[in-house]
Protein backbone atom coordinates (compact mmCIF):
# COMPACT_ATOMS: atom_id res chain seq x y z
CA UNK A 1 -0.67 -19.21 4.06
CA UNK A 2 -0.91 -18.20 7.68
CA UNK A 3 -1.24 -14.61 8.44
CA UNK A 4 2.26 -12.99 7.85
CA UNK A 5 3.09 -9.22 9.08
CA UNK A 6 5.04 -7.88 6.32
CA UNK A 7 5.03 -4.49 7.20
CA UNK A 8 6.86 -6.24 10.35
CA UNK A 9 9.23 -7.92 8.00
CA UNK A 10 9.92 -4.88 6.02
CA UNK A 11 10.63 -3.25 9.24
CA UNK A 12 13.10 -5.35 10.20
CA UNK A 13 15.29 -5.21 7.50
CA UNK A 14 15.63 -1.65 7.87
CA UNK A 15 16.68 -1.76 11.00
CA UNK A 16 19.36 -4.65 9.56
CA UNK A 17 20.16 -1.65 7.71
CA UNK A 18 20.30 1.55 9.07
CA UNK A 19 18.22 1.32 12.74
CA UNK A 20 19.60 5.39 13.22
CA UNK A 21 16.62 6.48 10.58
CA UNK A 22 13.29 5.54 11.50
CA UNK A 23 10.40 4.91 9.47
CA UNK A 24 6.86 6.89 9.60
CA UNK A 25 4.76 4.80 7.09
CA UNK A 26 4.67 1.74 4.78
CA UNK A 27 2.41 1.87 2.06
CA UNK A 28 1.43 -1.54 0.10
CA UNK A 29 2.37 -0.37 -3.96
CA UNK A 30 2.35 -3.81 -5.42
CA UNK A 31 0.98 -4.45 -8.54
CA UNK A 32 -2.86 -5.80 -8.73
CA UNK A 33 -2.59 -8.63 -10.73
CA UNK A 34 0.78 -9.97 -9.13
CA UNK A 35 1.86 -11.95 -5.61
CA UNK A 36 5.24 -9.69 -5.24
CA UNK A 37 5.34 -7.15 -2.19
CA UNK A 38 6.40 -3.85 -2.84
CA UNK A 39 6.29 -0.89 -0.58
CA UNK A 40 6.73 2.43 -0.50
CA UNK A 41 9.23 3.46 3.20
CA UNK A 42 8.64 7.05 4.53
CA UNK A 43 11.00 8.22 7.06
CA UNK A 44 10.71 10.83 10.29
CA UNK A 45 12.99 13.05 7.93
CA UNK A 46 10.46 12.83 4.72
CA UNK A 47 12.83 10.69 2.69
CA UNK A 48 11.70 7.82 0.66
CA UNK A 49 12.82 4.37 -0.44
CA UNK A 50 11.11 1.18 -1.91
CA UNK A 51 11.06 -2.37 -0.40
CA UNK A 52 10.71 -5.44 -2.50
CA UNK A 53 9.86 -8.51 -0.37
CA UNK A 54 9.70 -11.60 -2.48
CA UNK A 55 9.68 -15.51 -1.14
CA UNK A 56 9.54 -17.97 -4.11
CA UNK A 57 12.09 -19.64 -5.88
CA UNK A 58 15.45 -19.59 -4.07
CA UNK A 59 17.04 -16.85 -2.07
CA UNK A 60 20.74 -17.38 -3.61
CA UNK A 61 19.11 -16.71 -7.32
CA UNK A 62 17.27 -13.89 -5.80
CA UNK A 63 20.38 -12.66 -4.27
CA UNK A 64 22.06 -13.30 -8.08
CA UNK A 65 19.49 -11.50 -9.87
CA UNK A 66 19.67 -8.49 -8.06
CA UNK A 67 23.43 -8.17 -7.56
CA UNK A 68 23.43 -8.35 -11.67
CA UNK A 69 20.56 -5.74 -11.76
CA UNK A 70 22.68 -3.26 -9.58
CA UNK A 71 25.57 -4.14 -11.50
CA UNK A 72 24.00 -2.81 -14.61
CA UNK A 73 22.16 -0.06 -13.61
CA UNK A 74 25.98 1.45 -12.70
CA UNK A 75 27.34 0.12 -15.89
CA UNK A 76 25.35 1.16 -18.65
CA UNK A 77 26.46 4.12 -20.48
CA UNK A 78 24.73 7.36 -21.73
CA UNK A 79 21.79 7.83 -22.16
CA UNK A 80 20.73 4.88 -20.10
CA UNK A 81 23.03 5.81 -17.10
CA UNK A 82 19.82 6.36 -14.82
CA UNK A 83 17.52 4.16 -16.28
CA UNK A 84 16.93 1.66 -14.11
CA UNK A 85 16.35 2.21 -9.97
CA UNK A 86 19.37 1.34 -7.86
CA UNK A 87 19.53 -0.60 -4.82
CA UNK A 88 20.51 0.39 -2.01
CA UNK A 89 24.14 -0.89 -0.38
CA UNK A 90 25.96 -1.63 2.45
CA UNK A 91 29.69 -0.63 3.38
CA UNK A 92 30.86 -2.50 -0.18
CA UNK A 93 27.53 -5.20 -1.78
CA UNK A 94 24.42 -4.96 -1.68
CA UNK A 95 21.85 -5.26 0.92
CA UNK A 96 19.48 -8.22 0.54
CA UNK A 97 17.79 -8.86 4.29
CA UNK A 98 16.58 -12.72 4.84
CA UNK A 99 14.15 -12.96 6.97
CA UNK A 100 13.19 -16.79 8.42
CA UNK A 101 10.73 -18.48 11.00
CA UNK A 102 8.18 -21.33 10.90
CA UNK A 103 5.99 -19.74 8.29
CA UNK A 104 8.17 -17.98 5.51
CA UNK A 105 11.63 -17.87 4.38
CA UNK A 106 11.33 -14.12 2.85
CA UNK A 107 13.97 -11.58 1.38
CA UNK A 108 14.10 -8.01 0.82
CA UNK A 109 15.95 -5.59 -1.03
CA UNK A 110 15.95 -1.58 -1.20
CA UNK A 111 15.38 0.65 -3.90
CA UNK A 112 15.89 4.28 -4.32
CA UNK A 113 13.05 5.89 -5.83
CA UNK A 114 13.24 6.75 -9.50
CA UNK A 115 11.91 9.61 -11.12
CA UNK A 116 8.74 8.49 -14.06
CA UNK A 117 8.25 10.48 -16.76
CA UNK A 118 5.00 9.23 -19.45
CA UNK A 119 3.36 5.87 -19.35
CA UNK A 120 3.32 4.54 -23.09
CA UNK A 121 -0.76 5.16 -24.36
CA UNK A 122 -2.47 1.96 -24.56
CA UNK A 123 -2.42 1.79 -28.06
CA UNK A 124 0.47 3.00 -30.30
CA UNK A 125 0.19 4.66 -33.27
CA UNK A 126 2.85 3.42 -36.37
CA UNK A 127 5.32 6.69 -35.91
CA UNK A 128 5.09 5.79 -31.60
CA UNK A 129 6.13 1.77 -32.42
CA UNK A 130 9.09 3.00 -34.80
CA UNK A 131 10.51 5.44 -32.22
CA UNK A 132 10.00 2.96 -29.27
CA UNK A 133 11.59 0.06 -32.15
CA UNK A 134 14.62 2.50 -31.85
CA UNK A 135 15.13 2.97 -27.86
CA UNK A 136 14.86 -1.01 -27.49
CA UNK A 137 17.47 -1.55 -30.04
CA UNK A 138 19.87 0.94 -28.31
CA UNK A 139 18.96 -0.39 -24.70
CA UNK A 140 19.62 -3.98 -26.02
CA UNK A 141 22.51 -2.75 -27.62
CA UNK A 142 24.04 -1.03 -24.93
CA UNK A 143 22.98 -4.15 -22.53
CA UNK A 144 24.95 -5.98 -24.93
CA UNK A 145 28.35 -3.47 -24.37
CA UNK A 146 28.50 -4.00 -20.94
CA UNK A 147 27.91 -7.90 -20.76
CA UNK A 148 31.47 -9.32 -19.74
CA UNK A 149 31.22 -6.47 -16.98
CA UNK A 150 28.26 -8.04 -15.28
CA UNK A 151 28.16 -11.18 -12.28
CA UNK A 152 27.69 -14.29 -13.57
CA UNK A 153 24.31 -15.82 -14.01
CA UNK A 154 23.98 -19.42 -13.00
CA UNK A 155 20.36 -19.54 -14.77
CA UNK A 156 19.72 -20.64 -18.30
CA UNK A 157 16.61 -21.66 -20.18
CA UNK A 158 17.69 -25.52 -20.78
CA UNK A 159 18.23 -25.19 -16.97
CA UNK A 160 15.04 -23.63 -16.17
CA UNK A 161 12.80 -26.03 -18.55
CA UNK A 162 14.55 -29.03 -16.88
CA UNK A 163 13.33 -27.42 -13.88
CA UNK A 164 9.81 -27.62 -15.24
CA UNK A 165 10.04 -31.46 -16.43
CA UNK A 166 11.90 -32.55 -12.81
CA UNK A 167 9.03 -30.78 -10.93
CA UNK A 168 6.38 -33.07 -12.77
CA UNK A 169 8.25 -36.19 -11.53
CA UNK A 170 7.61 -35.25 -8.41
CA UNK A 171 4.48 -36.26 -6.13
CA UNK A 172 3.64 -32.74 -5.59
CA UNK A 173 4.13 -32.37 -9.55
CA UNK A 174 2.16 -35.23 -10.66
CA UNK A 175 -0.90 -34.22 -8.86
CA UNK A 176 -0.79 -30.25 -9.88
CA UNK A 177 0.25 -31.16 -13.29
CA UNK A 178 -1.88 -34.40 -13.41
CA UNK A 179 -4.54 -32.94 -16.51
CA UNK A 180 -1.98 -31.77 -18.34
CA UNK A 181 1.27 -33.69 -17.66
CA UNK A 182 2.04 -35.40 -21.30
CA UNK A 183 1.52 -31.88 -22.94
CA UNK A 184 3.39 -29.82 -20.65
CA UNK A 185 6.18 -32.77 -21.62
CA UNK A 186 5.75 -32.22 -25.16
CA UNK A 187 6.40 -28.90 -24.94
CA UNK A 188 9.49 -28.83 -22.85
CA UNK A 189 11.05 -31.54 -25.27
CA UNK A 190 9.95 -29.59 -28.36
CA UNK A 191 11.67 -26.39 -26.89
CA UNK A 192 15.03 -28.56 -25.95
CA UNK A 193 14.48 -29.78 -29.46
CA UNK A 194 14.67 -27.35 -31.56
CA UNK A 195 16.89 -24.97 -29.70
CA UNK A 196 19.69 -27.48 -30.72
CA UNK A 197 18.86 -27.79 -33.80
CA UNK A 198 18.88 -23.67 -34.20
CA UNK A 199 22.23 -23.90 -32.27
CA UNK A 200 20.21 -20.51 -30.16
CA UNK A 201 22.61 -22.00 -27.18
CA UNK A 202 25.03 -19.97 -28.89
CA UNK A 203 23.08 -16.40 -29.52
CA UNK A 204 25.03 -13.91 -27.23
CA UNK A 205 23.43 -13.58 -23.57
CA UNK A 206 22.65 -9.87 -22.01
CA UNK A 207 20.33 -9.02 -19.61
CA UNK A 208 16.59 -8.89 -20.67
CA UNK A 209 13.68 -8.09 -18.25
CA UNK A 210 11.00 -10.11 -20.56
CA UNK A 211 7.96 -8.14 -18.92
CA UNK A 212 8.03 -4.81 -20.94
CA UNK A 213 4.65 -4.31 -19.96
CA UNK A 214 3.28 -0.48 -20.37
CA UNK A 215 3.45 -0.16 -16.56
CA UNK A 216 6.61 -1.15 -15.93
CA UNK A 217 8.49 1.54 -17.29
CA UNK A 218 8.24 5.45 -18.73
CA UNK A 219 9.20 7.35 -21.48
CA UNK A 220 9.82 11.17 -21.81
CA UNK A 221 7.82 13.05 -24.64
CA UNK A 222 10.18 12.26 -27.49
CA UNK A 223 9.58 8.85 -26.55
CA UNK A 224 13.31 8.21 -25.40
CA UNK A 225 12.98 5.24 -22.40
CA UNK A 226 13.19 7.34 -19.06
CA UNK A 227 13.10 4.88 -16.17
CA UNK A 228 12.03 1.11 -15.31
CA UNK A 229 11.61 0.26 -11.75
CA UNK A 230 9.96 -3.78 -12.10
CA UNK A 231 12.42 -6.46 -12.26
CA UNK A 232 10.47 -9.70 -11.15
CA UNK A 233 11.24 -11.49 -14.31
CA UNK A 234 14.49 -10.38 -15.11
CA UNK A 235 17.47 -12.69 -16.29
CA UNK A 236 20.72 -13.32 -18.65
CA UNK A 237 19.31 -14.47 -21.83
CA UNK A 238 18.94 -14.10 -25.46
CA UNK A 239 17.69 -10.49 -26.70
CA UNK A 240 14.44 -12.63 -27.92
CA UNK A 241 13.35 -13.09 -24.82
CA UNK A 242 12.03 -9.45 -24.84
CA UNK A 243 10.55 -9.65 -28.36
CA UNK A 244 6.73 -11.01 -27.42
CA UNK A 245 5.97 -8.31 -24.87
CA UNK A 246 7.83 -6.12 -27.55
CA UNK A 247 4.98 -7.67 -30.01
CA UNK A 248 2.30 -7.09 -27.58
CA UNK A 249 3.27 -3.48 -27.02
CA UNK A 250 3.03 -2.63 -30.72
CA UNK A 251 -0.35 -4.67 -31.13
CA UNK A 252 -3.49 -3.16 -32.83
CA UNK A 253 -5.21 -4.44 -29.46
CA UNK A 254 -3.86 -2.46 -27.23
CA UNK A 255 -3.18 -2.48 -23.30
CA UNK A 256 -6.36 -3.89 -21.39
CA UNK A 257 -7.00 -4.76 -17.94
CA UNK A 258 -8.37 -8.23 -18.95
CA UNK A 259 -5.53 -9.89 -20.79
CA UNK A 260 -4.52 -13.08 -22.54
CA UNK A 261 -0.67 -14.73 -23.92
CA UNK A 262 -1.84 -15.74 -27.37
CA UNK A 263 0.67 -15.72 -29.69
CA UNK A 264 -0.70 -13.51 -32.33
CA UNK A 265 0.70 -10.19 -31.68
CA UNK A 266 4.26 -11.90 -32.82
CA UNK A 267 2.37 -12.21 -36.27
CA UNK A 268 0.97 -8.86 -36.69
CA UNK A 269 1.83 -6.45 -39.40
CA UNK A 270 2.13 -3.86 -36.54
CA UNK A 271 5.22 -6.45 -35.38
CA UNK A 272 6.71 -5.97 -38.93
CA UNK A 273 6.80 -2.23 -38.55
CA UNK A 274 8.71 -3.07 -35.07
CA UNK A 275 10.63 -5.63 -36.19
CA UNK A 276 11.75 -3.26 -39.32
CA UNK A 277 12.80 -0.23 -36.94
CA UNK A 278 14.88 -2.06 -34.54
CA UNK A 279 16.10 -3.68 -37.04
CA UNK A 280 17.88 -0.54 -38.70
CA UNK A 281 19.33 0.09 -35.42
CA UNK A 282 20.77 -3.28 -34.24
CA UNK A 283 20.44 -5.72 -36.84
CA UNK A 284 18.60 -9.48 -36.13
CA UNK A 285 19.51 -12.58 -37.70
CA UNK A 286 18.00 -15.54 -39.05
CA UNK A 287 18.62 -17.74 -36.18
CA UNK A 288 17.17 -14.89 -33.65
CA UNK A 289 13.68 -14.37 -35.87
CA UNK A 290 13.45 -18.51 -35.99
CA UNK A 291 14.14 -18.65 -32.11
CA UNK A 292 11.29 -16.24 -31.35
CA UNK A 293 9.07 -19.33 -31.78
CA UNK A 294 10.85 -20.90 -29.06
CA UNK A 295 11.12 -17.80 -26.83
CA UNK A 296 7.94 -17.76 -26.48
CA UNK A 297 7.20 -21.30 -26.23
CA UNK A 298 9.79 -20.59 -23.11
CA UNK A 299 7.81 -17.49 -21.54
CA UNK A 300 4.65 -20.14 -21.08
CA UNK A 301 5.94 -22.75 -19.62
CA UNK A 302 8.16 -21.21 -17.47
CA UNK A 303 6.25 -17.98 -16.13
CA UNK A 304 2.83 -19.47 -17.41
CA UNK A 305 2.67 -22.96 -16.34
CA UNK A 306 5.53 -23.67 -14.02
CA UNK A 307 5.39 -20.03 -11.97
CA UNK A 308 1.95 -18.34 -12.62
CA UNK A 309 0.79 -19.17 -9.26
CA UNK A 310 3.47 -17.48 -8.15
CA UNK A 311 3.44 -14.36 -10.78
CA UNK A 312 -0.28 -13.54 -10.67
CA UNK A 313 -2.80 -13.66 -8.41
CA UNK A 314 -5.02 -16.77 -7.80
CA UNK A 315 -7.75 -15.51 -10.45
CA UNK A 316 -5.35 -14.53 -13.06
CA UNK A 317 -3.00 -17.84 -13.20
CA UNK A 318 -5.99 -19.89 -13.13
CA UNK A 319 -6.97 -18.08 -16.25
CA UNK A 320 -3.80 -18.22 -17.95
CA UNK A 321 -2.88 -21.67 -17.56
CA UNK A 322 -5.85 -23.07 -18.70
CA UNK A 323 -5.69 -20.83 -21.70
CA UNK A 324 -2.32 -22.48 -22.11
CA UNK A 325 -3.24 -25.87 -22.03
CA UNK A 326 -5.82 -24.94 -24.58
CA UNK A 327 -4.91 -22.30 -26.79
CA UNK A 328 -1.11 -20.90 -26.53
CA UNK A 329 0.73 -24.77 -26.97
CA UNK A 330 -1.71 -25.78 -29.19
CA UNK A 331 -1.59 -23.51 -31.41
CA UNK A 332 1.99 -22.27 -31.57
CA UNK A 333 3.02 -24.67 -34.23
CA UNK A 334 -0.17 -23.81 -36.53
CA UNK A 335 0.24 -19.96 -35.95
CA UNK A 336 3.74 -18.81 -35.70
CA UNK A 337 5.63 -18.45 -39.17
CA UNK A 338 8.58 -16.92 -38.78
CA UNK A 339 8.94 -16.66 -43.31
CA UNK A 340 6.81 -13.89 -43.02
CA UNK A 341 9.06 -11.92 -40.59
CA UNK A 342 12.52 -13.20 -42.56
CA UNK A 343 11.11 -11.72 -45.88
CA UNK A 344 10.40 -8.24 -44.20
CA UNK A 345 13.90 -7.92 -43.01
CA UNK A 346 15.64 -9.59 -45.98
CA UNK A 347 17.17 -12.47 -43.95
């Protein structure tokens, strides 16, 4: 990609916004292993805001995603009233600034900053995994109360692994997917498979963020969930969605800076003691512990295979789909049992 000023970009949407305030410093706080633009505004008056800038995918879902985001984060009721960061809005919707020219078609959004409390440790210890089983349970469950309040959602997984199977028709397709193009198929059928034959079409939709990493969001001592402030994958889907970073948060592994997408942590007894707690709290059912399979045959194809370049950085997506092309489709079938997980919650 041609050199692109974002700074210059980000500029210009504030002025979009509010050109009576003017800004002192932008400072680059993306993540390291990610593509997505975030910055941190400082103003002549020593206020703060953040600045997403993303340009993949489509500017109307974009546009979607966020307008459900904001929606939430004024809907959801004690104690996760201030839970997630807030965008920022103008006269009566939110502000989303599209910015367009021969190089990039890029859009930004505001954030107010949000307050963090504790990062999660890297690894958990068994009394840590049951209280953080408990907060999940109570978000999902309260994300769950507030559903019918929320815009609708014109994404779907079907929709999304269509996506995936019309891309590698393409000439642009064929050639990226060339090494890999009958397994990548494979997989997409299997997942439209099964999915009807589990009838999951019909679990209840809320919104999920799917990328519960440990430095996307903080807890407070008591390990209650204080604040989340990334929302690149977020969508309207199935509570399962969640479950594998869920697994990979509780895993006797840990958090490390060189990671992988295997699907063990889903089979770990550390999961059981996970699965167990939430499961007090907001009860699973069979359908939802057999669909996990598929969830997370979902999370690598789409945000693996179809969008890592996108997602990570060059080095990273390299890395991850070729480890999906040889060890996380695969192997699925031969490694994930859901019996297992049924037994330890008497489904």
């Amino acid at each position: 990609m041609s050199f692109i000023d974002f700074n210059e970009i980000v500029k210009e949407a504030w002025r979009a916004y509010d050109p009576t305030r003017t800004i002192i410093t932008i400072t680059d706080i993306s993540a390291k292993v990610s593509t997505n633009h975030v910055y941190r505004v400082t103003f002549k008056d020593g206020n703060i805001i953040i600045a997403k800038l993303s340009y993949f995918g489509k500017y109307e879902h974009f546009v979607e995603d966020h307008s459900i985001i904001n929606s939430l984060s004024n809907n959801l009721p004690d104690p996760f009233e201030n839970f997630l960061a807030r965008s920022l809005i103008k006269e009566n919707s939110l502000f989303v600034h599209r910015h367009t020219d021969d190089v990039i078609d890029a859009w930004v959004v505001f954030y107010r900053p949000i307050k963090i409390k504790r990062k999660l440790p890297k690894r958990l210890n068994e009394d840590q995994i049951q209280k953080l089983a408990k907060e999940f349970a109570r978000f999902h469950k309260a994300c769950h109360t507030i559903r019918n309040t929320l815009p609708p959602s014109s994404k779907t997984l079907k929709v999304d692994v269509e996506h995936l199977l019309e891309i590698m028709r393409t000439d642009s397709g064929q050639h990226e997917f060339r090494m890999h193009h009958e397994q990548i198929e494979k997989h997409c059928n299997l997942f439209l498979e099964n999915v009807d034959k589990l009838d999951a079409n019909n679990l209840d939709t809320i919104p999920v963020f799917v990328d519960w990493n440990i430095g996307n969001f903080s807890v407070n001592p008591q390990f209650k969930l204080f604040s989340r402030w990334d929302y690149d994958w977020f969508r309207m889907s199935s509570r399962m969605i969640d479950f594998y970073f869920f697994a990979r948060i509780s895993s006797d592994v840990g958090d490390r800076t060189v990671f992988s997408y295997d699907v063990d942590p889903l089979m770990e007894d550390r999961f059981i003691v996970f699965l167990k707690a939430y499961h007090k709290e907001y009860p699973l059912t069979e359908t939802e512990i057999r669909f996990l399979k598929e969830a997370y045959r979902f999370f690598i194809l789409n945000y693996v295979v179809k969008y890592g370049k996108y997602f990570f950085h060059e080095i990273f997506a390299t890395k991850l789909q070729q480890e999906a092309y040889e060890r996380y489709l695969p192997l699925l079938d031969k490694k994930f049992d859901p019996e297992p997980l049924l037994n330890a919650l008497h489904l």
